[in-house]
N, C-alpha and C. Protein backbone atom coordinates (compact mmCIF):
# COMPACT_ATOMS: atom_id res chain seq x y z
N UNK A 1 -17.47 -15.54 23.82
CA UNK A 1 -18.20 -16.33 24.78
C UNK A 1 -17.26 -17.41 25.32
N UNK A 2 -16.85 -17.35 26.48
CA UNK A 2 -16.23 -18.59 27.27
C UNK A 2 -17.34 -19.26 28.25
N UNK A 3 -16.51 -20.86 27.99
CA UNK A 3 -17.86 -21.93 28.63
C UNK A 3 -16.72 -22.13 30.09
N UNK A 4 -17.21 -21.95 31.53
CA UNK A 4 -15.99 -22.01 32.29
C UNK A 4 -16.60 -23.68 33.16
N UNK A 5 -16.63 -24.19 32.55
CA UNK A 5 -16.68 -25.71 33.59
C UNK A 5 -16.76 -25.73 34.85
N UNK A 6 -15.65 -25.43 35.30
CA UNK A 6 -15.29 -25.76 36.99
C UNK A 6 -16.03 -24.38 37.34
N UNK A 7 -16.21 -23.11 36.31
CA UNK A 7 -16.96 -22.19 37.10
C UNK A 7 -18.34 -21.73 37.50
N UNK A 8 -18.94 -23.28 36.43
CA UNK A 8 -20.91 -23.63 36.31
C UNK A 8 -21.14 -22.16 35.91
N UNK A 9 -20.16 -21.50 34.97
CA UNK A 9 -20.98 -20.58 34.33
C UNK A 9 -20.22 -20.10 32.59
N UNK A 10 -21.44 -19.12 32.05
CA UNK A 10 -21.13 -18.40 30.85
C UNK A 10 -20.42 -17.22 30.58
N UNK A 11 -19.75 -17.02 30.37
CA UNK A 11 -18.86 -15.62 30.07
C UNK A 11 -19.03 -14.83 28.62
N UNK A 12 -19.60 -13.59 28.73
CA UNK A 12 -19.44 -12.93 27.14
C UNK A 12 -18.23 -12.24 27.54
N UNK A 13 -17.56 -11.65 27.02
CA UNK A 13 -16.23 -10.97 27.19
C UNK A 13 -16.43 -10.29 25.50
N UNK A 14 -15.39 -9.18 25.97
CA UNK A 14 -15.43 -8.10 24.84
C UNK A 14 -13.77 -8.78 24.44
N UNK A 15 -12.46 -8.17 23.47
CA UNK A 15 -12.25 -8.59 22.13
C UNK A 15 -10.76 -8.55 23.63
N UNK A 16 -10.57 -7.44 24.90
CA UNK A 16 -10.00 -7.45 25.57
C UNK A 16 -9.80 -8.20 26.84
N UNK A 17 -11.03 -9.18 26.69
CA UNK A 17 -11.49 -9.74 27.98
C UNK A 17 -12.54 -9.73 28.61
N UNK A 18 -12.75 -8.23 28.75
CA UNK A 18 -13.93 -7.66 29.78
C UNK A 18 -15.15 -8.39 29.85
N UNK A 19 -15.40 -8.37 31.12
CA UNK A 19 -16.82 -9.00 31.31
C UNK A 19 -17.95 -8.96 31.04
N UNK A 20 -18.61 -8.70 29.93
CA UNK A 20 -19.78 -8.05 29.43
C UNK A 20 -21.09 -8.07 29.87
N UNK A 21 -21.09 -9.62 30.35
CA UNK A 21 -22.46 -10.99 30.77
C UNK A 21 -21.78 -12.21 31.89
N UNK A 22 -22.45 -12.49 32.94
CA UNK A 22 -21.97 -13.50 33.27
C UNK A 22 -23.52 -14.23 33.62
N UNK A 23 -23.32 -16.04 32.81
CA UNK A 23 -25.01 -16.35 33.48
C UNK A 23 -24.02 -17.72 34.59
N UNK A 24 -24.75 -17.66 34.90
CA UNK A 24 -24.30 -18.91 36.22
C UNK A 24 -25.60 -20.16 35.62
N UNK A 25 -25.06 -21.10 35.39
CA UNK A 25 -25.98 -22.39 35.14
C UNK A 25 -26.25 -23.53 35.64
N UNK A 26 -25.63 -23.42 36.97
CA UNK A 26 -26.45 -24.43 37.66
C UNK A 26 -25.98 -25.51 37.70
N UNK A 27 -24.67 -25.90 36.89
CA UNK A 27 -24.07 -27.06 36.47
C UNK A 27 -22.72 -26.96 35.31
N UNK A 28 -22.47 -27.74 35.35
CA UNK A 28 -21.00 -27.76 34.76
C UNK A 28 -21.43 -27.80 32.72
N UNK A 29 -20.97 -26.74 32.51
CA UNK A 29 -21.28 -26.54 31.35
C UNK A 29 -20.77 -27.05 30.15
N UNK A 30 -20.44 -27.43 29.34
CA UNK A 30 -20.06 -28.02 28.20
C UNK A 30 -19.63 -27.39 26.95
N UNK A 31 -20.57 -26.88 26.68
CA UNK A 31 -20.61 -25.84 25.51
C UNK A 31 -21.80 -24.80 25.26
N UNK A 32 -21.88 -23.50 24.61
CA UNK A 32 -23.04 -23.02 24.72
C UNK A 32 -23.16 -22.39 23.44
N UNK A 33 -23.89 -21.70 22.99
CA UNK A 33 -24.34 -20.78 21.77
C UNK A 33 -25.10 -19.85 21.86
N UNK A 34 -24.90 -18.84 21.11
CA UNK A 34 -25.44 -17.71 21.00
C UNK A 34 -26.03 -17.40 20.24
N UNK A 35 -27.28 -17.33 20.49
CA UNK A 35 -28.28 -17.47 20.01
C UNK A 35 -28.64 -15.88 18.95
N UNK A 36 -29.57 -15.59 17.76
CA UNK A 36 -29.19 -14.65 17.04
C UNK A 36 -30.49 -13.77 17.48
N UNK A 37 -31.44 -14.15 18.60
CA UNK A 37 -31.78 -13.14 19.47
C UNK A 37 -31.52 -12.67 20.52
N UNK A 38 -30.15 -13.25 21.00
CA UNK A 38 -29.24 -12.40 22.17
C UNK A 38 -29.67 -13.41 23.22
N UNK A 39 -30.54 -14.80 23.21
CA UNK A 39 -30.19 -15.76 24.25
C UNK A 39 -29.12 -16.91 23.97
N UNK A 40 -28.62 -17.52 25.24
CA UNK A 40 -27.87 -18.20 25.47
C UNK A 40 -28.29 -19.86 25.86
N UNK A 41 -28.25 -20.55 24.48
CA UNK A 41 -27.96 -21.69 24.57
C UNK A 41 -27.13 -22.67 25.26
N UNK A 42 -27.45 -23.38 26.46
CA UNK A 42 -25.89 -24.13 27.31
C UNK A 42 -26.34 -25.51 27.12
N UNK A 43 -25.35 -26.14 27.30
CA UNK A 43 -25.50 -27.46 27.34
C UNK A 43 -24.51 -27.90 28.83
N UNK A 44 -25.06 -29.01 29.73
CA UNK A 44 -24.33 -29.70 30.51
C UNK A 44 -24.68 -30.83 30.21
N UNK A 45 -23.95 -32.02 31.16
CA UNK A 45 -24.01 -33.01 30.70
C UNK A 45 -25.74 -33.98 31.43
N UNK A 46 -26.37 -33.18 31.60
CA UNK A 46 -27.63 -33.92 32.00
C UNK A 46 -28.55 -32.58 32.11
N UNK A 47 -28.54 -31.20 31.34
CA UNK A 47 -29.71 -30.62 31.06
C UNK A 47 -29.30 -29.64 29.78
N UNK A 48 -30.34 -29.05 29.07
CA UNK A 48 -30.09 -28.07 27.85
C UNK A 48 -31.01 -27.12 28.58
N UNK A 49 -30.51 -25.55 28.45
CA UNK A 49 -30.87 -24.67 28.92
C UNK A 49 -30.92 -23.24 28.19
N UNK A 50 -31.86 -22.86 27.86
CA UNK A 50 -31.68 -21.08 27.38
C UNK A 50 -32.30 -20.10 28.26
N UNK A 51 -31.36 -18.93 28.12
CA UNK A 51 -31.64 -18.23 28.96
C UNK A 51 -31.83 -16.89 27.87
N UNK A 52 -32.89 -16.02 28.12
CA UNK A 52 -33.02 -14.59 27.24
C UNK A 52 -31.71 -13.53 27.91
N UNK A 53 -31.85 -12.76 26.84
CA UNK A 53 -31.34 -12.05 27.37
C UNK A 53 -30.67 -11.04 28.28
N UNK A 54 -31.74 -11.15 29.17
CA UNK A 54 -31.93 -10.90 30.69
C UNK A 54 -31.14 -11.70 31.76
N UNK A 55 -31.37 -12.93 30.93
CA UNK A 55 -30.36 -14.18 32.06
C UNK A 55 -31.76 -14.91 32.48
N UNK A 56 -33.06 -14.80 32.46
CA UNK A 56 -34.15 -15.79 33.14
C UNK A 56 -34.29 -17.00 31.63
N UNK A 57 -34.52 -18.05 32.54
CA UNK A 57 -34.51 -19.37 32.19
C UNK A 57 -36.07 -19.40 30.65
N UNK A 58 -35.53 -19.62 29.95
CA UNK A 58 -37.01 -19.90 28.85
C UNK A 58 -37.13 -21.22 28.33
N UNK A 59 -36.27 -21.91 28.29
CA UNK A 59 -36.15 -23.52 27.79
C UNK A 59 -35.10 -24.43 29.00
N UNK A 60 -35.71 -25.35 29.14
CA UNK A 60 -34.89 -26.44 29.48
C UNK A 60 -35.74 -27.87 29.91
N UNK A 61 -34.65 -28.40 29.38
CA UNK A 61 -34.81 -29.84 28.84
C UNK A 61 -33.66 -30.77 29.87
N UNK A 62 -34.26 -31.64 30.76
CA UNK A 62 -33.21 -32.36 32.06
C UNK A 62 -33.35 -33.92 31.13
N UNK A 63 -31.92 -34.45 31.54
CA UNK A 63 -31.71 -35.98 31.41
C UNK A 63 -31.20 -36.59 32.60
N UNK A 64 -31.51 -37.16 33.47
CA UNK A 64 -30.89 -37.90 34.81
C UNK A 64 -29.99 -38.74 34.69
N UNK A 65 -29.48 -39.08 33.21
CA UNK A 65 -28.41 -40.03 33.15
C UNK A 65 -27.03 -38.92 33.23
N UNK A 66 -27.16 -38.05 33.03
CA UNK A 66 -25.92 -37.01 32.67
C UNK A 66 -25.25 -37.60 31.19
N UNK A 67 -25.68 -37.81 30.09
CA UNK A 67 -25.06 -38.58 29.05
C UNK A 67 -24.89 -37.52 27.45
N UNK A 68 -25.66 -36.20 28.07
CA UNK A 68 -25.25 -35.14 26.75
C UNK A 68 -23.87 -35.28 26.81
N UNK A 69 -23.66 -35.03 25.31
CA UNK A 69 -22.01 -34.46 25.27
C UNK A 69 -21.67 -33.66 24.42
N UNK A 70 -22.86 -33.39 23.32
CA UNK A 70 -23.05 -32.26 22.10
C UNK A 70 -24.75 -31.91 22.09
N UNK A 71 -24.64 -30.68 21.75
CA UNK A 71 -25.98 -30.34 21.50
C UNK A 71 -26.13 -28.70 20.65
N UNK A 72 -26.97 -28.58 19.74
CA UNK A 72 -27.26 -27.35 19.29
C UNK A 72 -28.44 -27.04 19.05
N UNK A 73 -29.41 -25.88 19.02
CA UNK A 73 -30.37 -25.13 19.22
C UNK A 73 -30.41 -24.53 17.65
N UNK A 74 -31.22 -25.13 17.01
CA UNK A 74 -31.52 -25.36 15.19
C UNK A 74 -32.37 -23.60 15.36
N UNK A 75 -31.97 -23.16 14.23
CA UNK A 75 -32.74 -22.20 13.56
C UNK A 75 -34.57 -21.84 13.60
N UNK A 76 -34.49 -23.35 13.42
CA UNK A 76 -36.02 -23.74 13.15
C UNK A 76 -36.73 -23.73 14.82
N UNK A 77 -36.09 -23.82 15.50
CA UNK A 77 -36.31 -23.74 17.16
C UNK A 77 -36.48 -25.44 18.18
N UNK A 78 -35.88 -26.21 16.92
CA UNK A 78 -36.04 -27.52 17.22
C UNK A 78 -34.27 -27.69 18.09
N UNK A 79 -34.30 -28.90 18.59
CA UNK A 79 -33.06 -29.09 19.32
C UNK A 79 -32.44 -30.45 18.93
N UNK A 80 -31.10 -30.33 18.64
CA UNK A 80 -30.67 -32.13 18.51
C UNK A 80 -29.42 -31.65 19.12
N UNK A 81 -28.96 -33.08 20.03
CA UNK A 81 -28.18 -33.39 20.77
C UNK A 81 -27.84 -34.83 20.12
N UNK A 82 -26.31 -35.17 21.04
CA UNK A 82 -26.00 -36.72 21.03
C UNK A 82 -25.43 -37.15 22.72
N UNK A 83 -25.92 -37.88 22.79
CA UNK A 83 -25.61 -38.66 23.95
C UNK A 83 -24.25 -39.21 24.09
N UNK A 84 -23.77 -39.58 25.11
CA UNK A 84 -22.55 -40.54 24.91
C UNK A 84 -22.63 -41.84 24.51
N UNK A 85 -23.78 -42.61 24.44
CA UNK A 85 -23.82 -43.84 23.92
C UNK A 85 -23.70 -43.77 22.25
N UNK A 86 -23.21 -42.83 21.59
CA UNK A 86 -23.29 -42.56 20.63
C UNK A 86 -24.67 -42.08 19.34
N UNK A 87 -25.56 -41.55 20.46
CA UNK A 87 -27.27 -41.72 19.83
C UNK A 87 -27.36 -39.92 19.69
N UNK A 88 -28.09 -39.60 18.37
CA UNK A 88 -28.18 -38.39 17.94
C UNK A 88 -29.71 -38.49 17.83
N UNK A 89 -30.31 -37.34 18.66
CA UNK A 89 -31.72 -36.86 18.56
C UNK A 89 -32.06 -35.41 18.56
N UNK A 90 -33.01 -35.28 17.72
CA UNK A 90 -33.78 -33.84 17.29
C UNK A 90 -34.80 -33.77 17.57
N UNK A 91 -35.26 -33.00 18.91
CA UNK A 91 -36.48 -32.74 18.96
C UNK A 91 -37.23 -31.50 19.45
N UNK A 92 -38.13 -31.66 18.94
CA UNK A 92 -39.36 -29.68 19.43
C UNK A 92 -38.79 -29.31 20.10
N UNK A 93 -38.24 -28.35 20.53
CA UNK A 93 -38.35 -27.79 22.16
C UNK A 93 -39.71 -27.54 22.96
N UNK A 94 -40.74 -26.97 22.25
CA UNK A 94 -41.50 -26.60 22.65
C UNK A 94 -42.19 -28.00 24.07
N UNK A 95 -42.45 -28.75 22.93
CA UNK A 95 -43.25 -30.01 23.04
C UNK A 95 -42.15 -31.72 24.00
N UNK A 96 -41.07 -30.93 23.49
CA UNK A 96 -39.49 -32.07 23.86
C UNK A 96 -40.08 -33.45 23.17
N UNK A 97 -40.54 -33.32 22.37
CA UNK A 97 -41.06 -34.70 21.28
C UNK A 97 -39.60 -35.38 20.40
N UNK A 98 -39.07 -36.17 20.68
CA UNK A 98 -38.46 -36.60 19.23
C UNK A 98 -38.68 -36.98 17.91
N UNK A 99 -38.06 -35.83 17.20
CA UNK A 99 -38.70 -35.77 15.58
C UNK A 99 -37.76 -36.97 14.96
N UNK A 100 -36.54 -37.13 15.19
CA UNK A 100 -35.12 -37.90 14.85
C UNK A 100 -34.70 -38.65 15.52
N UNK A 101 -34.28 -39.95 15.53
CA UNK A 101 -33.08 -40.65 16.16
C UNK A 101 -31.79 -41.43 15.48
N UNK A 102 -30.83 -41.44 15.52
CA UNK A 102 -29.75 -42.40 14.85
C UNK A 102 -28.83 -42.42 15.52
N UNK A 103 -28.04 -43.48 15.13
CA UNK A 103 -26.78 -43.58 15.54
C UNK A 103 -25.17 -43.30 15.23
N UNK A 104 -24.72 -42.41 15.56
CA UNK A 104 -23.82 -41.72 14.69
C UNK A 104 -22.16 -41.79 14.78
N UNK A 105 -22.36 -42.37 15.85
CA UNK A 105 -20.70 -43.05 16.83
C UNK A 105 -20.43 -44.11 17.52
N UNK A 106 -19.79 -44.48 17.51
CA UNK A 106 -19.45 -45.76 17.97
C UNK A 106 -19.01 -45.29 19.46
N UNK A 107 -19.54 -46.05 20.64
CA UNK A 107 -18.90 -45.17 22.03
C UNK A 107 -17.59 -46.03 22.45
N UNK A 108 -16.65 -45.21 23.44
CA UNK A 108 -17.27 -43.67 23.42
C UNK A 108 -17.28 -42.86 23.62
N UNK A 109 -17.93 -41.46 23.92
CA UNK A 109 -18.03 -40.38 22.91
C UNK A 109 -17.49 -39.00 24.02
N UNK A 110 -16.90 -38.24 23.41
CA UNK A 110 -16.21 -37.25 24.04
C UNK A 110 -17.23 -36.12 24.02
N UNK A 111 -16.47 -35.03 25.24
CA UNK A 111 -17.22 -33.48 25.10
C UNK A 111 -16.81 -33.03 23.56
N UNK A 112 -17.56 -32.13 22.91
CA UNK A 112 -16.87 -31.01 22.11
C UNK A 112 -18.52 -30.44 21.67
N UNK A 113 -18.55 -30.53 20.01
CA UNK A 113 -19.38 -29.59 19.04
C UNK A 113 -19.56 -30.64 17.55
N UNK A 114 -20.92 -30.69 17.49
CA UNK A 114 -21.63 -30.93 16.35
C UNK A 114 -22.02 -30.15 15.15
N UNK A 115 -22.21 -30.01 14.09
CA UNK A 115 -22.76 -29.13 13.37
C UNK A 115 -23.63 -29.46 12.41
N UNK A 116 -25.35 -28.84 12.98
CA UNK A 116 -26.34 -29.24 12.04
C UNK A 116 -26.34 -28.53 10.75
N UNK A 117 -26.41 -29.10 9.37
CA UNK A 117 -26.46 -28.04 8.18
C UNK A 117 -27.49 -27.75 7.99
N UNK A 118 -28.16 -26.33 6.97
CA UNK A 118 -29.49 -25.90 7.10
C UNK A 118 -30.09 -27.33 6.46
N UNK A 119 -29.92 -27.89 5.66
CA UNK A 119 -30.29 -29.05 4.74
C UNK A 119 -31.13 -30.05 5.72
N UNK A 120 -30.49 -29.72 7.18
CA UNK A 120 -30.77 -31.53 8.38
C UNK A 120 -29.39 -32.04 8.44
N UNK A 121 -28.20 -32.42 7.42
CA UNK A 121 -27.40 -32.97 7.88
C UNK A 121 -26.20 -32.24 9.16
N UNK A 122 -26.55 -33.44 9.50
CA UNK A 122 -25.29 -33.27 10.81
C UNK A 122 -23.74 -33.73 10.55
N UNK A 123 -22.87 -33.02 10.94
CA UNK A 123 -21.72 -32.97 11.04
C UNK A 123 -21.03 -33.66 12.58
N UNK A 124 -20.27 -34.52 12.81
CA UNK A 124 -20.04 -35.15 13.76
C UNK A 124 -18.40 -36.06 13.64
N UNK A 125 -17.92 -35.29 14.98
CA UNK A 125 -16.78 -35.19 14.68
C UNK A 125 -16.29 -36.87 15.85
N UNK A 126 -15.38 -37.90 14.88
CA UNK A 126 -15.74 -39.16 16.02
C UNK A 126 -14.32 -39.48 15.76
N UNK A 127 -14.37 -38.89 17.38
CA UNK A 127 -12.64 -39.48 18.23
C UNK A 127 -12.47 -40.31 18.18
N UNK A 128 -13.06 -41.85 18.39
CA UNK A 128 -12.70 -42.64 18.43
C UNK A 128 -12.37 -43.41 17.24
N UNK A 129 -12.84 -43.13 16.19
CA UNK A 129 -12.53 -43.56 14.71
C UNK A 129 -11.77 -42.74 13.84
N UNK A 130 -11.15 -41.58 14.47
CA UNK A 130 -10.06 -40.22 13.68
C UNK A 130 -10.74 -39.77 12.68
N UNK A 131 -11.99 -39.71 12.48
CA UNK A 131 -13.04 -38.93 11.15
C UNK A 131 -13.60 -38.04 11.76
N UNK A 132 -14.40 -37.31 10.65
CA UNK A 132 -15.52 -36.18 10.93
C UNK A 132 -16.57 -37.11 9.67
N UNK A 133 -17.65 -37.28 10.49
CA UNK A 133 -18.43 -37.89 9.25
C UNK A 133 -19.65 -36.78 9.23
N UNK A 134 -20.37 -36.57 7.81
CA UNK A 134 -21.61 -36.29 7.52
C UNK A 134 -22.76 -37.21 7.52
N UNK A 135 -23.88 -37.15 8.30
CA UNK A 135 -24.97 -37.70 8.10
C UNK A 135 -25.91 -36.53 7.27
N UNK A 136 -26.79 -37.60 6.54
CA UNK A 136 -27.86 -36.81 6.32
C UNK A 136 -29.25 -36.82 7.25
N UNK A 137 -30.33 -36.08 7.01
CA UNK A 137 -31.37 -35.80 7.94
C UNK A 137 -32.18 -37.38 8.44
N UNK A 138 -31.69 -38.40 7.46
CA UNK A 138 -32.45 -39.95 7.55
C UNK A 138 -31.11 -40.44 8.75
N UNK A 139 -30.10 -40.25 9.16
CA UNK A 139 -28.74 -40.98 9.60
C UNK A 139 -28.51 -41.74 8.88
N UNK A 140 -27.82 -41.65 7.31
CA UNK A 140 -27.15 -42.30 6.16
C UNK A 140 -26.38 -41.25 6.16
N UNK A 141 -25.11 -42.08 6.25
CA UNK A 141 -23.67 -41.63 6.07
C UNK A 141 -23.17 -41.07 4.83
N UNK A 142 -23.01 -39.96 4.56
CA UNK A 142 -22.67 -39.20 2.85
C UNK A 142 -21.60 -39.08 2.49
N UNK A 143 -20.34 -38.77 3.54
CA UNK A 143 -18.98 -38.38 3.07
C UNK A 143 -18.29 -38.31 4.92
N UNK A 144 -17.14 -38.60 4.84
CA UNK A 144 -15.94 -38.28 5.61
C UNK A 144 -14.82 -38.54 5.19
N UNK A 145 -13.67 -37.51 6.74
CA UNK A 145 -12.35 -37.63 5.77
C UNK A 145 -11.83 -37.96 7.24
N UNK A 146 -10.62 -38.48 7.26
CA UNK A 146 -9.76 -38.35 8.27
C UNK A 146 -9.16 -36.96 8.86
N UNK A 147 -9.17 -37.49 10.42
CA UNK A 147 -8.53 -36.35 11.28
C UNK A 147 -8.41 -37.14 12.82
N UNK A 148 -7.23 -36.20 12.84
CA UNK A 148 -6.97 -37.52 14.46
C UNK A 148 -7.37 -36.49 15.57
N UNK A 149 -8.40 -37.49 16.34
CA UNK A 149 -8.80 -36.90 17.10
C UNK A 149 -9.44 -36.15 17.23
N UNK A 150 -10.57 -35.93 16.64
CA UNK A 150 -11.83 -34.65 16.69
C UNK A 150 -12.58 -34.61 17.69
N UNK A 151 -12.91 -33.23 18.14
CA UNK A 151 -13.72 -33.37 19.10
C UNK A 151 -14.90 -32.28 18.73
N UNK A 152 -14.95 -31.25 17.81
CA UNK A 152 -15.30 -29.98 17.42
C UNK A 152 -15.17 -30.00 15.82
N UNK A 153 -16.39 -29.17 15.63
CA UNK A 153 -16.48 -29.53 14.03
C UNK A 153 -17.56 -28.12 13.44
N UNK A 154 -17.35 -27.54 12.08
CA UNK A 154 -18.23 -26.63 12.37
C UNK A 154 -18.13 -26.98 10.49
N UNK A 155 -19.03 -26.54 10.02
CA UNK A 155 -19.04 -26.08 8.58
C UNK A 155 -19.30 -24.64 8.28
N UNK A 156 -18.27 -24.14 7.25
CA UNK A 156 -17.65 -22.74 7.39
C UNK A 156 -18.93 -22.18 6.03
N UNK A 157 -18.92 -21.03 5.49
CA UNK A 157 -19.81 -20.63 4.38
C UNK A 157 -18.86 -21.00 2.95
N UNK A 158 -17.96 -21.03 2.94
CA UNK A 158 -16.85 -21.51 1.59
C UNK A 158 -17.01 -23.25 1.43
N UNK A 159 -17.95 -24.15 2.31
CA UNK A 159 -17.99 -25.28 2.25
C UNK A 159 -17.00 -26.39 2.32
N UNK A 160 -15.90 -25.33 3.45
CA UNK A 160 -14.62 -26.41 4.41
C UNK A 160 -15.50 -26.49 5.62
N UNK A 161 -14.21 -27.85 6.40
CA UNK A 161 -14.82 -27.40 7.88
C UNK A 161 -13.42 -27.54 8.84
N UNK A 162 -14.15 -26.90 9.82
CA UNK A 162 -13.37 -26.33 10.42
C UNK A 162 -13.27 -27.48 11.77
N UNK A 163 -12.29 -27.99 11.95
CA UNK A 163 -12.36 -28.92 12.66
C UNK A 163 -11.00 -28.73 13.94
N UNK A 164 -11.48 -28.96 15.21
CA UNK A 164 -10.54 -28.94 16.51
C UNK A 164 -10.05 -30.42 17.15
N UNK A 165 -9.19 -30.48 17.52
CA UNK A 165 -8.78 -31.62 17.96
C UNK A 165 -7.96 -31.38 19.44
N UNK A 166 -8.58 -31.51 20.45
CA UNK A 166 -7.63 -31.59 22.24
C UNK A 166 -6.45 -32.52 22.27
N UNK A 167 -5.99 -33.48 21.39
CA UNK A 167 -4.99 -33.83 21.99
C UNK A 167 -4.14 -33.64 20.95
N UNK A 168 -4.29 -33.49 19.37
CA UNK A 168 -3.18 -32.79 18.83
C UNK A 168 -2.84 -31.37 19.13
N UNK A 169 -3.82 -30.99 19.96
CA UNK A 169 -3.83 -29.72 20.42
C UNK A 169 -3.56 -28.16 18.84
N UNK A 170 -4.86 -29.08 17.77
CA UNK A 170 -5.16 -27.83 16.70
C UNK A 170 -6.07 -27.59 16.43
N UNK A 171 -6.26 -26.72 15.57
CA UNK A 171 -7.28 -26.62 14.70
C UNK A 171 -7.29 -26.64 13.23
N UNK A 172 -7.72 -27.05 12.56
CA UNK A 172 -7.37 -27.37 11.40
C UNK A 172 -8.79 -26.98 10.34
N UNK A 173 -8.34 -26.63 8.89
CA UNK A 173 -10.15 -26.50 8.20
C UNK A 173 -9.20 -27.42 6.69
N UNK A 174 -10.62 -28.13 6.40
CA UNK A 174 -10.33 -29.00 5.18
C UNK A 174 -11.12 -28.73 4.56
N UNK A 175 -10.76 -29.00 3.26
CA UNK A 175 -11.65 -28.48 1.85
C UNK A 175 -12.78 -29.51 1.57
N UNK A 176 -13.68 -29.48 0.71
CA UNK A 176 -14.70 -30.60 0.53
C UNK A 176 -13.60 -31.56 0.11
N UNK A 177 -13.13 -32.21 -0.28
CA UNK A 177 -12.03 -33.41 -0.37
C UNK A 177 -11.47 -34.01 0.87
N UNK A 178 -11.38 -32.96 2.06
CA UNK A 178 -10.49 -33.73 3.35
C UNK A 178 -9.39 -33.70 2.88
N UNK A 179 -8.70 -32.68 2.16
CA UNK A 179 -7.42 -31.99 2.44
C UNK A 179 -7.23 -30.55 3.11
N UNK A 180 -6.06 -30.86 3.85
CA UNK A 180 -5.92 -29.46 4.76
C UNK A 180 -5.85 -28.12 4.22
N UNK A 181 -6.28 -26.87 4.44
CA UNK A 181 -5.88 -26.47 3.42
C UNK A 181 -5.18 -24.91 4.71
N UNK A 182 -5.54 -25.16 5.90
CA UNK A 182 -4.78 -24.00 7.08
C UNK A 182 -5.19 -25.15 8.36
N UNK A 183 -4.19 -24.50 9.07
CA UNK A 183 -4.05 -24.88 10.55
C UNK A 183 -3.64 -24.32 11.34
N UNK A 184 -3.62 -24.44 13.02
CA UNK A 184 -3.23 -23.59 13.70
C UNK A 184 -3.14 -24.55 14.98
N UNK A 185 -1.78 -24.44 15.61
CA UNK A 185 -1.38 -24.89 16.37
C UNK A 185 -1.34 -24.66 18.02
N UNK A 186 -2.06 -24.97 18.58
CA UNK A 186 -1.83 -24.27 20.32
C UNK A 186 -1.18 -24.91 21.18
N UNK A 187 -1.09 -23.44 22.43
CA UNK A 187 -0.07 -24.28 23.42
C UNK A 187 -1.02 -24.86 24.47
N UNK A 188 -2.30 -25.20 24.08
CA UNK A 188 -2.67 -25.81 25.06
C UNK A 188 -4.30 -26.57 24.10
N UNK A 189 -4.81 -27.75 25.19
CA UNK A 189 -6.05 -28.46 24.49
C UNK A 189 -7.32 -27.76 24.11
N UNK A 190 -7.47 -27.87 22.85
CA UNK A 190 -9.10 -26.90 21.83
C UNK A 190 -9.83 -28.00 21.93
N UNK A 191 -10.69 -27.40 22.73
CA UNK A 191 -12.21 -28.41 23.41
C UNK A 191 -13.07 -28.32 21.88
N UNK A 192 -13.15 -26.63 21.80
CA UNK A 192 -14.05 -25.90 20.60
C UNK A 192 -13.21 -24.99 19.80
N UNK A 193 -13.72 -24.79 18.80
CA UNK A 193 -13.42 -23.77 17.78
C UNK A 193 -14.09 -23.47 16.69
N UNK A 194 -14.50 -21.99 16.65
CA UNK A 194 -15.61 -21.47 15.73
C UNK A 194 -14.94 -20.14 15.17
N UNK A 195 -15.61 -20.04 14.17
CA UNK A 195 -15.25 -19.48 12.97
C UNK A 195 -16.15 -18.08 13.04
N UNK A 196 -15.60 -16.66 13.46
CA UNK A 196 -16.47 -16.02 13.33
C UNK A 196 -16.70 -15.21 12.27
């Protein structure tokens, strides 16, 4: 799945490239997910959007400030995002109620990727302080480690995480301690990076 910005759209591509899916969204996209019934989760920076499999619209959620900058589409069918003022919220989709609010960064706050754990805690990766911190489901801070420059953050099933950084231009995964334990170096800036 490529997120193409300047191209306001979604790309599935096969392992060679090929074009598999293309959804057009209406807006400059951010990041998206794939959802494990074959819809497509997007995020821009002032709406959250899913589309079925077909490509027709089934969820969306508008903000007029344009201030998303992370967001993911929970298991449970609930939604949490963070704003750029540094504010993390979870709420229904159905209903767009907020179940959650906290504050999780200091602004402020870059594009990339959050990661909710099944538990509630969120994973949040903060550029401006060179950490990846864990919150839990209350926003009480549990554990972080250093990393310069995060923008992307994922927790892997071996209980590292897998963390990206755009201007060291890597990717890197650390063990529960916040020691490195692989990395990988590019010739160009990792917005995202996921672990398949």
């Amino acid at each position: 799945m490529v997120v193409e910005f300047q191209g306001a759209q979604v790309t599935i591509r096969d392992k060679a490239g090929n074009v598999l899916r293309t959804q057009r969204v209406g807006g400059n996209p951010i990041s998206a997910q794939r959802l494990p019934n074959g819809s497509l989760f997007v995020v821009t920076q002032n709406r959250l959007v899913e589309y079925d499999a077909a490509g027709v619209e089934r969820f969306s959620y508008n903000r007029p400030n344009h201030d998303i900058v992370r967001a993911r589409k929970l298991p449970n069918g609930e939604v949490a995002f963070i704003t750029n003022s540094g504010w993390y919220q979870r709420m229904e989709a159905t209903t767009q109620r907020v179940v959650k609010g906290f504050q999780v960064a200091p602004v402020p706050i870059t594009f990339g990727s959050m990661d909710v754990l099944p538990n509630g805690n969120v994973l949040v990766p903060d550029f401006q302080q060179n950490r990846v911190v864990e919150y839990n489901a209350d926003g009480k801070q549990i554990s972080q480690f250093n990393v310069q420059w995060p923008n992307s953050v994922m927790r892997l099933p071996n209980g590292n995480t897998l963390v990206a950084s755009q201007n060291t231009r890597k990717v890197i995964e650390f063990d529960r301690a916040g020691a490195i334990v692989w990395e990988y170096n590019s010739d160009g800036m990792v917005f995202n990076a996921r672990r398949r």
